[in-house]
N, C-alpha and C. Protein backbone atom coordinates (compact mmCIF):
# COMPACT_ATOMS: atom_id res chain seq x y z
N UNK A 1 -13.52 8.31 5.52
CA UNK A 1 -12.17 7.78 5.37
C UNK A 1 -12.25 6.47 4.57
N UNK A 2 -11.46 6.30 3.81
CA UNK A 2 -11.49 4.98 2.25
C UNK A 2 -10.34 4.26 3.80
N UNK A 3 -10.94 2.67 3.54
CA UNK A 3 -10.06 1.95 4.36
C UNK A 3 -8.46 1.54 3.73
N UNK A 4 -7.66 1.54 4.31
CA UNK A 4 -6.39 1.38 3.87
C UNK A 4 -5.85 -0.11 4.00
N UNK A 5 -5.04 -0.94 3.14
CA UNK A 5 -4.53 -2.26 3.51
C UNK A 5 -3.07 -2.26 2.93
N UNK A 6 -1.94 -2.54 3.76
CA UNK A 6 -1.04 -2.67 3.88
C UNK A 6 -0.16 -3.97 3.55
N UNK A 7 0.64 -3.96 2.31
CA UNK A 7 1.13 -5.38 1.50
C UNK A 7 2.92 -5.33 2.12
N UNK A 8 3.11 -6.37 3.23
CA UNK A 8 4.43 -6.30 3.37
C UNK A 8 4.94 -7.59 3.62
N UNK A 9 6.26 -7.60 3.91
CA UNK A 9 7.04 -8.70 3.86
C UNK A 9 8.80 -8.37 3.67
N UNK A 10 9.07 -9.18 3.74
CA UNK A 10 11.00 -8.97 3.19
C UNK A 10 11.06 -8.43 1.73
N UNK A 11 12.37 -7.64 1.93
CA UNK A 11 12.78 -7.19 0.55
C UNK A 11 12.65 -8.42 -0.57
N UNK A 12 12.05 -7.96 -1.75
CA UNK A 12 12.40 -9.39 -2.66
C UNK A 12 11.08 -10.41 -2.61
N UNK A 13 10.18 -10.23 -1.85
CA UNK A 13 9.82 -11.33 -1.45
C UNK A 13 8.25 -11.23 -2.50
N UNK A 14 8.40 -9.97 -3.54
CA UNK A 14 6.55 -10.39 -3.98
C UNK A 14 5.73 -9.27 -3.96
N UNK A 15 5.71 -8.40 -3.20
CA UNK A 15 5.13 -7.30 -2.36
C UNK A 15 4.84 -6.86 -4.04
N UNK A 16 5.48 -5.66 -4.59
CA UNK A 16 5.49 -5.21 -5.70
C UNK A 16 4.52 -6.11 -6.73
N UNK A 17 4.42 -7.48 -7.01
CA UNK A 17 4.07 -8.22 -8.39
C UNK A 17 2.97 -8.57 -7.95
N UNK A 18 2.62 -9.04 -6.59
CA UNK A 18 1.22 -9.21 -5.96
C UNK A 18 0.34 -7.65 -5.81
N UNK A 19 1.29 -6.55 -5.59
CA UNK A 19 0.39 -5.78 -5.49
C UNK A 19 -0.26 -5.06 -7.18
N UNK A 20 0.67 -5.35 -7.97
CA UNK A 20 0.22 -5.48 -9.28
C UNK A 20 -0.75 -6.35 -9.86
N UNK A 21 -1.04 -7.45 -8.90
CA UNK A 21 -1.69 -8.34 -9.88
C UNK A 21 -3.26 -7.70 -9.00
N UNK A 22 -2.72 -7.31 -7.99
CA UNK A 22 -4.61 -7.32 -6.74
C UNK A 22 -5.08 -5.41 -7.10
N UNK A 23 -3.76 -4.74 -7.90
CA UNK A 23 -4.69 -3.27 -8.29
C UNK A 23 -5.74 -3.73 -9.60
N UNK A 24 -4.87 -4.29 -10.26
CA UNK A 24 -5.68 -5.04 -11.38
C UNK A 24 -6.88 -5.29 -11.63
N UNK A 25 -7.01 -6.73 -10.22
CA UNK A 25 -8.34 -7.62 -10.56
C UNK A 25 -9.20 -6.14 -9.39
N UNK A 26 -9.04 -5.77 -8.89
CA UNK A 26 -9.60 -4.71 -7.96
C UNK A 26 -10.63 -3.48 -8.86
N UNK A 27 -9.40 -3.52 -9.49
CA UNK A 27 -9.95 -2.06 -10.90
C UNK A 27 -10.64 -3.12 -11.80
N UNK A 28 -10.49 -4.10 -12.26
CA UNK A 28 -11.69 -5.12 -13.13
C UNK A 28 -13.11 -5.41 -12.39
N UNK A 29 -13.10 -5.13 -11.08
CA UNK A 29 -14.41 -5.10 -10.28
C UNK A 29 -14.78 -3.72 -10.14
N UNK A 30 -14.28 -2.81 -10.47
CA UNK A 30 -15.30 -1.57 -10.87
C UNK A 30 -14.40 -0.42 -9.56
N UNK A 31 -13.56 -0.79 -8.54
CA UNK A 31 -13.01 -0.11 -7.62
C UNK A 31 -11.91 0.60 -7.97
N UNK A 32 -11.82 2.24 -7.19
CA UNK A 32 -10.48 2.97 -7.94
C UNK A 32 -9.56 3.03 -7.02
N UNK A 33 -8.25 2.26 -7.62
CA UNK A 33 -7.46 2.09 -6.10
C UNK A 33 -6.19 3.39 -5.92
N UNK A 34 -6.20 3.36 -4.97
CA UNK A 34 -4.70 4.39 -4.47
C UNK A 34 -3.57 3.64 -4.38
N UNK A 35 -2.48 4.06 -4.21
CA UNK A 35 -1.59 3.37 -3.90
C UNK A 35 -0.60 3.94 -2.85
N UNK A 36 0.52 3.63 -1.88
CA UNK A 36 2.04 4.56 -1.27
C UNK A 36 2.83 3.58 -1.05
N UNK A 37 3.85 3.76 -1.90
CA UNK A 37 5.42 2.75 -1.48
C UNK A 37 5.81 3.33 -0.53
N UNK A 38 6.10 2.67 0.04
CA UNK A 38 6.87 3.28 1.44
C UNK A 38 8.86 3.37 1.11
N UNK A 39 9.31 4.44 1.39
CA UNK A 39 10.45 4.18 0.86
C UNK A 39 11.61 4.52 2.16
N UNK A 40 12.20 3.23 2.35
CA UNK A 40 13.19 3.26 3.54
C UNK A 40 14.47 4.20 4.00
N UNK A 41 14.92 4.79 2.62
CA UNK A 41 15.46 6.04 2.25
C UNK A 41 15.36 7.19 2.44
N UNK A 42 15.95 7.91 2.96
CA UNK A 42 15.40 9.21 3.13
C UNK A 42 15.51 10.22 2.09
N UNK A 43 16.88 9.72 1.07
CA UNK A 43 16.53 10.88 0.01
C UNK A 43 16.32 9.91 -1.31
N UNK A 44 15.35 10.66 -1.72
CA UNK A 44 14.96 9.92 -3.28
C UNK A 44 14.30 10.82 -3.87
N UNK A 45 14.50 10.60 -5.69
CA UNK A 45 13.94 11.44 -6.14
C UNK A 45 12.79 10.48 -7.26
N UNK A 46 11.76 11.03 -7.45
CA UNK A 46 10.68 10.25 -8.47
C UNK A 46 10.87 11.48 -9.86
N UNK A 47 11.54 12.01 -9.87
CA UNK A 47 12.07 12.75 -11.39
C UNK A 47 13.48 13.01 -11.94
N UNK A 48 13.32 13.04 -12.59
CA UNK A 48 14.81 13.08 -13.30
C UNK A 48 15.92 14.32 -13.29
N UNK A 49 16.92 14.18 -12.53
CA UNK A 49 17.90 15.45 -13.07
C UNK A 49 17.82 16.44 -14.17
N UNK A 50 17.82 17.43 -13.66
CA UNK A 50 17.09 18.53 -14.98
C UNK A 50 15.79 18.99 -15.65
N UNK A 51 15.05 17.64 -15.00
CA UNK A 51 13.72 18.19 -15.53
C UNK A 51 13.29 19.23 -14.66
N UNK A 52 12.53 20.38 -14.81
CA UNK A 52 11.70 21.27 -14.59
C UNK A 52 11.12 21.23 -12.67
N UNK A 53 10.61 20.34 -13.18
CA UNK A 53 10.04 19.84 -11.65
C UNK A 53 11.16 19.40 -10.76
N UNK A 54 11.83 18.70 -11.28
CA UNK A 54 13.23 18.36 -10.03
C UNK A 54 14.08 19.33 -9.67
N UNK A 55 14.35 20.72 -10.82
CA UNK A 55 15.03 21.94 -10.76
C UNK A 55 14.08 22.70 -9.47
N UNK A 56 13.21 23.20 -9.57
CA UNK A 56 12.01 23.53 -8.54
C UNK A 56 12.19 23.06 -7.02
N UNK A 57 12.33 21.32 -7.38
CA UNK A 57 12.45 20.92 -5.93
C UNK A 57 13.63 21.29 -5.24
N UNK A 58 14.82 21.07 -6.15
CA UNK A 58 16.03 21.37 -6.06
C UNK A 58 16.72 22.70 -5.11
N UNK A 59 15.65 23.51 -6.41
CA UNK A 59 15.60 25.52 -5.35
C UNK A 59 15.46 25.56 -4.81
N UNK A 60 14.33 24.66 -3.34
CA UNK A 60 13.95 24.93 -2.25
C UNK A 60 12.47 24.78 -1.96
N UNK A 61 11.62 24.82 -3.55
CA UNK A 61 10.61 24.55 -3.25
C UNK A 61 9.98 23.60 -2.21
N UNK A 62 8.70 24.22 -1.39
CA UNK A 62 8.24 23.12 0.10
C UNK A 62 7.58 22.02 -0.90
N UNK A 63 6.68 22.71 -1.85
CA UNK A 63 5.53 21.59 -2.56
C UNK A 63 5.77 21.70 -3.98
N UNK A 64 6.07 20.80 -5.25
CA UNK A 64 6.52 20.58 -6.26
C UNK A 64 5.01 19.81 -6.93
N UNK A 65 4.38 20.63 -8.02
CA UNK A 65 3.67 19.74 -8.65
C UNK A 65 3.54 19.42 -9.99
N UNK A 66 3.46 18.24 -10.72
CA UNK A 66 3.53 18.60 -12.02
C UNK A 66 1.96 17.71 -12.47
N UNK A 67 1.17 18.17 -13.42
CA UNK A 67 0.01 18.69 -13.55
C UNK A 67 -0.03 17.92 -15.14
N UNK A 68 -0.90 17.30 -15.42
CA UNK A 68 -1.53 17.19 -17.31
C UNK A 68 -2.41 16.86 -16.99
N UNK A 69 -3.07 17.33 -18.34
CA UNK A 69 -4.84 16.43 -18.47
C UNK A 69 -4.96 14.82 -17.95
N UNK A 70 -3.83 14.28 -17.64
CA UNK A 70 -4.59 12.92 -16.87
C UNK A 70 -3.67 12.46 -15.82
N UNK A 71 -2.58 13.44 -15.56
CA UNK A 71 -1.84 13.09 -14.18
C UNK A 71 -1.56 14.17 -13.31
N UNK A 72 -1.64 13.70 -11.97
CA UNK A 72 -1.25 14.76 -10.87
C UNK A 72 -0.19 14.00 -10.58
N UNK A 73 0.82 14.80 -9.99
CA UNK A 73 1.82 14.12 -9.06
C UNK A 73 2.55 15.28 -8.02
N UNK A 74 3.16 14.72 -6.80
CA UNK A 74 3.39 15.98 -5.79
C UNK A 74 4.54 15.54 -5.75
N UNK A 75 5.74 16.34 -5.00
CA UNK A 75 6.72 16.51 -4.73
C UNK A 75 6.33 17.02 -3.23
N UNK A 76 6.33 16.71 -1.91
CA UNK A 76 6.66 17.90 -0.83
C UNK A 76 7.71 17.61 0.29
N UNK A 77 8.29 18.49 0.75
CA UNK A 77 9.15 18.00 2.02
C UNK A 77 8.25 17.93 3.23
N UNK A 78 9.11 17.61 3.98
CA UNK A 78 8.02 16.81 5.35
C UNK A 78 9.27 16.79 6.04
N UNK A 79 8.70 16.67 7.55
CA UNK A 79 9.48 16.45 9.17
C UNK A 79 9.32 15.23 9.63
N UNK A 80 8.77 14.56 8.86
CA UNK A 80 8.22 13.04 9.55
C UNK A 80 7.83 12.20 8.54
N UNK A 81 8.06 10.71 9.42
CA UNK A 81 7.74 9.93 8.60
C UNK A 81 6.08 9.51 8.36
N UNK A 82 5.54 10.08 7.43
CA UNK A 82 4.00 10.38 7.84
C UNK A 82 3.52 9.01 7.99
N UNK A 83 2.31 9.16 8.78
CA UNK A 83 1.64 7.72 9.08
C UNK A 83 0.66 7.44 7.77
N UNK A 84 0.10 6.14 7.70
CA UNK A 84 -0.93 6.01 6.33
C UNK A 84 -1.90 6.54 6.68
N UNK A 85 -2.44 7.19 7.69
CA UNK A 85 -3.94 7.77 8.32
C UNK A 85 -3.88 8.93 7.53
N UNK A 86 -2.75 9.49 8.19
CA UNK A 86 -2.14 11.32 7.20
C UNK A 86 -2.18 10.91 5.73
N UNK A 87 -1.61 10.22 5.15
CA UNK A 87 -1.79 10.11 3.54
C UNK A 87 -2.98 9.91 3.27
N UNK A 88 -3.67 9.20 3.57
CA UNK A 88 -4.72 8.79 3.09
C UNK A 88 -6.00 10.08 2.44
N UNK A 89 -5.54 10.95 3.08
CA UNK A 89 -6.39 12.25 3.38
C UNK A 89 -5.92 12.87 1.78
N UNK A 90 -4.80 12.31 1.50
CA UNK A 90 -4.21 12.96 -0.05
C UNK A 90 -5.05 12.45 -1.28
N UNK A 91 -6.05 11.35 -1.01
CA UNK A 91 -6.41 10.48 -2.10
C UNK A 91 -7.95 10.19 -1.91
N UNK A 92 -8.30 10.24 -0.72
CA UNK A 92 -9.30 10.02 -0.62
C UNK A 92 -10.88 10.58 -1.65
N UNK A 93 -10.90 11.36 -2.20
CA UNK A 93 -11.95 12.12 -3.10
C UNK A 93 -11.38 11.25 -4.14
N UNK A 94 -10.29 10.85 -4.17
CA UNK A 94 -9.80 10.35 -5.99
C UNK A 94 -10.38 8.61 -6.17
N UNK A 95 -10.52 8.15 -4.73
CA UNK A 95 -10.11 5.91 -4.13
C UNK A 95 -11.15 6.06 -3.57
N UNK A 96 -11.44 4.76 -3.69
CA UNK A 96 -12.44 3.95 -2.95
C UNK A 96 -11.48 2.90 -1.54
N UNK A 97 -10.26 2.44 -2.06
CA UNK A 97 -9.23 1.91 -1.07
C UNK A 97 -8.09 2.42 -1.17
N UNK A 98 -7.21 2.53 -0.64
CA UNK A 98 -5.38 2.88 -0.60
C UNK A 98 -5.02 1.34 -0.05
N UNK A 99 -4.21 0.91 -1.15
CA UNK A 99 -3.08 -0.07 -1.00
C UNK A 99 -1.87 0.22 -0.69
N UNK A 100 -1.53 0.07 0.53
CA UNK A 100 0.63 0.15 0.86
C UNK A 100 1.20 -0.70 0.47
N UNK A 101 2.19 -0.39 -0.18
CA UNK A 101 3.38 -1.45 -0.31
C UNK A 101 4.45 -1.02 0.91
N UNK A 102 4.80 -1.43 2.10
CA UNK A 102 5.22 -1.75 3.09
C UNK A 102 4.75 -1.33 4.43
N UNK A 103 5.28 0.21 5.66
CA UNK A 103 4.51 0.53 6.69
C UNK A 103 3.92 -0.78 7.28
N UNK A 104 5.11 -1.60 7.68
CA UNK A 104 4.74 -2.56 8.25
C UNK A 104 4.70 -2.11 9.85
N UNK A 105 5.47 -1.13 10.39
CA UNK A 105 4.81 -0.48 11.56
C UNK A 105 3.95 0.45 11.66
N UNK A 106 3.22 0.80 10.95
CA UNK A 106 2.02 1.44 11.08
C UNK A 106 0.75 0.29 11.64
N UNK A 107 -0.16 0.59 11.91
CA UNK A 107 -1.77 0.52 12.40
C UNK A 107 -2.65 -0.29 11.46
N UNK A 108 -2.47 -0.21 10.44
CA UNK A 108 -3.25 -0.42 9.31
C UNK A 108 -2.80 -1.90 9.39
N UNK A 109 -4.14 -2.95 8.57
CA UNK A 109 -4.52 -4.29 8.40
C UNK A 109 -3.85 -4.20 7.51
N UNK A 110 -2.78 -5.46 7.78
CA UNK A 110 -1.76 -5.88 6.81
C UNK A 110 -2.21 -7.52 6.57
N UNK A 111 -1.52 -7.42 5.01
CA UNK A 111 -0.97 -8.53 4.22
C UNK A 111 0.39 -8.81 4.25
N UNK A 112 0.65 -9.75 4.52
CA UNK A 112 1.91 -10.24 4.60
C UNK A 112 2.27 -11.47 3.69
N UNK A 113 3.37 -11.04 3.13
CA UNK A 113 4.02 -11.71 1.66
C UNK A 113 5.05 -12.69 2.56
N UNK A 114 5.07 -13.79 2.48
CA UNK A 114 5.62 -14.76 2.87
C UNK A 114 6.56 -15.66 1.77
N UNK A 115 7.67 -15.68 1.35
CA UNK A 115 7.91 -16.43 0.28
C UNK A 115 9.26 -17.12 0.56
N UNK A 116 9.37 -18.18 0.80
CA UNK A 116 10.52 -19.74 1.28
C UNK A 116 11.77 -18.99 1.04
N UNK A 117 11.84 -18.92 -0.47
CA UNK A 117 13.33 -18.70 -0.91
C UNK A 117 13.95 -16.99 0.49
N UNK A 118 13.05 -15.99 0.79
CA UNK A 118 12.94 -15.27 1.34
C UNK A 118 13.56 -15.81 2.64
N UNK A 119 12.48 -16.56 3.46
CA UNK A 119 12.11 -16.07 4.72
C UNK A 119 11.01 -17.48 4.88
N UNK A 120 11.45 -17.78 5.94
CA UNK A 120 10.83 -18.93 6.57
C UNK A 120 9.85 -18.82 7.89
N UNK A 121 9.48 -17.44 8.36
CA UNK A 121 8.48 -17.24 9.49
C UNK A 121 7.57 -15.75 8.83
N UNK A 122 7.02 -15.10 9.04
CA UNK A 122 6.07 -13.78 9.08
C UNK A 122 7.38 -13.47 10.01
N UNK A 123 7.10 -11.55 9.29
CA UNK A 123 7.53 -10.57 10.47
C UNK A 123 6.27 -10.26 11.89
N UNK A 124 5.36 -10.14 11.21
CA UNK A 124 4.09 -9.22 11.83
C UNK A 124 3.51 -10.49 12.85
N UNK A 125 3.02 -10.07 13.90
CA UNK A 125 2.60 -10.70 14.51
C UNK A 125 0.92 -11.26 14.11
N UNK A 126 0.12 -12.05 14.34
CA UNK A 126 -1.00 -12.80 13.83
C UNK A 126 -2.26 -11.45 14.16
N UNK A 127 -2.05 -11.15 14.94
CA UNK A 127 -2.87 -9.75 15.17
C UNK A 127 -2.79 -8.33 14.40
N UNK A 128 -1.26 -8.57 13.66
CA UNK A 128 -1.42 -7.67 12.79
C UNK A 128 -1.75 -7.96 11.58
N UNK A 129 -2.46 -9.28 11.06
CA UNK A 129 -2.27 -9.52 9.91
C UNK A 129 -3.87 -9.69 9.80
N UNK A 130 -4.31 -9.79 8.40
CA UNK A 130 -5.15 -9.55 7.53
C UNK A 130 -5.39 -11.38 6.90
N UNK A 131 -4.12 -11.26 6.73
CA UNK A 131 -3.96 -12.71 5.76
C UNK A 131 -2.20 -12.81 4.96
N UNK A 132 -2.48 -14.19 4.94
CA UNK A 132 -0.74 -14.71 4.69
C UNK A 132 -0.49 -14.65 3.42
N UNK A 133 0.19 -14.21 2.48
CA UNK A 133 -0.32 -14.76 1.22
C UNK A 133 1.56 -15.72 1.30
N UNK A 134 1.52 -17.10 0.97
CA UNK A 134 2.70 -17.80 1.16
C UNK A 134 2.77 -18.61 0.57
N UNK A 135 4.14 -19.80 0.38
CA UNK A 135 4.47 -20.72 -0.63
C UNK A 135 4.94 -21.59 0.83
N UNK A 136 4.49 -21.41 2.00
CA UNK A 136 4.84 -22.57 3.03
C UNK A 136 3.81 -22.45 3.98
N UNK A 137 4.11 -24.19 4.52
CA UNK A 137 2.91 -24.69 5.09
C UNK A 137 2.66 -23.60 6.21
N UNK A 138 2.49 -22.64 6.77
CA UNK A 138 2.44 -21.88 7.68
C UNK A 138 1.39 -22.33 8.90
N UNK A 139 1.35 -22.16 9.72
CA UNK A 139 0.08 -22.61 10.91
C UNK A 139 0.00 -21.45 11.34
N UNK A 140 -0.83 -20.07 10.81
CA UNK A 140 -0.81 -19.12 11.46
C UNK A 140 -2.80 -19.06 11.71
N UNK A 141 -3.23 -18.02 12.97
CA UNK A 141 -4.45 -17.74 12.89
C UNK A 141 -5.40 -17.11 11.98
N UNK A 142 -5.24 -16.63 10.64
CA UNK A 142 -5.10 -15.73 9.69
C UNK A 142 -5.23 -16.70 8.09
N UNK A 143 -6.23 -16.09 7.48
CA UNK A 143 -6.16 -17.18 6.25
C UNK A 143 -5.07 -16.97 5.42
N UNK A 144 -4.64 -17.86 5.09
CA UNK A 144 -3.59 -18.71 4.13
C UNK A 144 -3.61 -18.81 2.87
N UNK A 145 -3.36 -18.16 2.14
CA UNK A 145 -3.06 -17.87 0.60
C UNK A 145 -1.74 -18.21 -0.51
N UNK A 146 -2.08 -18.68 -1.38
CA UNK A 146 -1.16 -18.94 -1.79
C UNK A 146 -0.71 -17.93 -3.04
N UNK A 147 0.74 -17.54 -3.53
CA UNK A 147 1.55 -16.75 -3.67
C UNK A 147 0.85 -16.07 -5.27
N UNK A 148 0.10 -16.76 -5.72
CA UNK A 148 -0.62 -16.77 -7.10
C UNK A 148 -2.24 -16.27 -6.69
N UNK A 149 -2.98 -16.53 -5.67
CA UNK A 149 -4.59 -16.26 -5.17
C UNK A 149 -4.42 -15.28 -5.16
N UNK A 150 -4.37 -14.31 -6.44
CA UNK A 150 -4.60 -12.70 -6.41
C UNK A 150 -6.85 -12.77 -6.35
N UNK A 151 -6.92 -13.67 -7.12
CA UNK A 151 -8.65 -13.80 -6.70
C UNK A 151 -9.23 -13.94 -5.74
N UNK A 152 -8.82 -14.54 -4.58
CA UNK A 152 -8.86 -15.28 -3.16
C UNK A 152 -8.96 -13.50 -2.69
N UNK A 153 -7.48 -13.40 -3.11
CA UNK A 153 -6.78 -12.20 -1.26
C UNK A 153 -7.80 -10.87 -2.41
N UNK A 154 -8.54 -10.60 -3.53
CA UNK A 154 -9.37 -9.26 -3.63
C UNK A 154 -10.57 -9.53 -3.20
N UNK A 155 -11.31 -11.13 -3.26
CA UNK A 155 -12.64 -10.92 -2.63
C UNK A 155 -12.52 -10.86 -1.06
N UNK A 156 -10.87 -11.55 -0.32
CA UNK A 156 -11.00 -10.73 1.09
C UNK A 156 -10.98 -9.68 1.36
N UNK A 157 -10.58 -8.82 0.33
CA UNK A 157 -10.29 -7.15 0.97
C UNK A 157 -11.37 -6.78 0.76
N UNK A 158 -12.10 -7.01 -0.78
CA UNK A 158 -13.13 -6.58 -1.04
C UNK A 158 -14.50 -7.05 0.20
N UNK A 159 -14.74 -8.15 0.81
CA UNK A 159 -15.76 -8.41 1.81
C UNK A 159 -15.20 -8.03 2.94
N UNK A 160 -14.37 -7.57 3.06
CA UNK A 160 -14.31 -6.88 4.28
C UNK A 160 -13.90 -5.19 4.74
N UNK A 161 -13.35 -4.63 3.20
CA UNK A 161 -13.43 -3.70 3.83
C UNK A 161 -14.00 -2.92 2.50
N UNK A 162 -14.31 -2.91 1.50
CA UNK A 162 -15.18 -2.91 0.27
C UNK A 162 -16.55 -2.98 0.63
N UNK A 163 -17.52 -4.08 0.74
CA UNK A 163 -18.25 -3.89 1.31
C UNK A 163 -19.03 -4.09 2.47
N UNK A 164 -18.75 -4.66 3.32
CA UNK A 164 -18.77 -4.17 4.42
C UNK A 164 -17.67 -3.40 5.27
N UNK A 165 -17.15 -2.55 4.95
CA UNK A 165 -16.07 -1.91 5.59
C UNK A 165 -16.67 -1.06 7.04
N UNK A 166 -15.76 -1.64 8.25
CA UNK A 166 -15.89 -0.94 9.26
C UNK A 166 -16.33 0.40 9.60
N UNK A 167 -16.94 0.22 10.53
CA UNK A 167 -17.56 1.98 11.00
C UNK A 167 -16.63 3.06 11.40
N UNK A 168 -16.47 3.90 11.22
CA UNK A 168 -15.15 4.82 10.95
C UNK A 168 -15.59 4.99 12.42
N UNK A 169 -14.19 5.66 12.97
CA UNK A 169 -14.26 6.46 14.20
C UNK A 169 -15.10 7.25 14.38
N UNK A 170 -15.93 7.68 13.79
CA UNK A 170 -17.03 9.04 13.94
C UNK A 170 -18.33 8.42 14.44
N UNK A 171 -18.47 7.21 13.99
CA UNK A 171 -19.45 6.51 14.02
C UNK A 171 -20.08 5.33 15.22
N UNK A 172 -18.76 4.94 15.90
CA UNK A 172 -18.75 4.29 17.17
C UNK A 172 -19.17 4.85 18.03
């Protein structure tokens, strides 16, 4: 199992541009990252009216895929809101890590985007967090990052779950 880390916070607050800047320096250190937005919505579509693949999904199709020499992408319906443990299983042969952008109630070691104009406390409690990344003085148990340390918050993910990453459940 590739370890998973979870980037959340308030709408608005960063999540998206930080997680752009840490696939980046991540993939400049030689690592192939995954990614899952979490989307609060229940109906959305990632294709366009009329195209081929959205007609498909449209008919009834359960699983929708569209396929080229350098992209996969899925379409499927589902009963649940799957957990990141279940996804992860979708990517794993492809990543070395899966990055979330939200699943702030899920399990998984989170980052939490902290930003003033936002939001003046963390949602997540200090036990769920990983590390702060913030633009205020925060006093939390959890290292403290500031809103720009995309270098800082990849050599934490990277030393901790890169390389030395925890002993999987099989292994305890």
């Amino acid at each position: 199992m590739i370890p998973i880390v979870s980037i959340v916070g308030k709408s608005k607050s960063g999540k998206t541009t930080l997680l752009e800047k840490l696939i980046a320096e991540l993939k400049r250190r030689g690592y192939r990252v995954a990614t899952v937005k979490h989307h609060v919505h229940a109906d959305f579509e990632i294709d366009y009216p009329g195209k081929d693949s959205w007609r498909h999904f449209q008919a009834g199709a359960v699983v929708t895929l569209v396929s080229s020499p350098v992209k996969l992408a899925m379409v499927r319906r589902q009963s649940h809101d799957a957990p990141l443990d279940e996804l992860v299983t979708l990517v794993a042969d492809a990543a070395d890590i899966l990055l979330a952008e939200g699943y702030r109630w899920d399990t998984a070691p989170k980052v939490e985007v902290v930003r003033a104009a936002r939001s003046q406390a963390p949602l997540c409690g200090a036990d769920e967090l990983i590390a702060l990344v913030t633009d205020l003085p925060l006093d939390y148990p959890v290292p403290r990052l500031a809103l720009d340390d995309v270098i800082g918050l990849a050599d934490l993910i990277e030393e901790r779950f890169l390389l030395n990453p925890p002993p999987s459940p099989q292994t305890e």
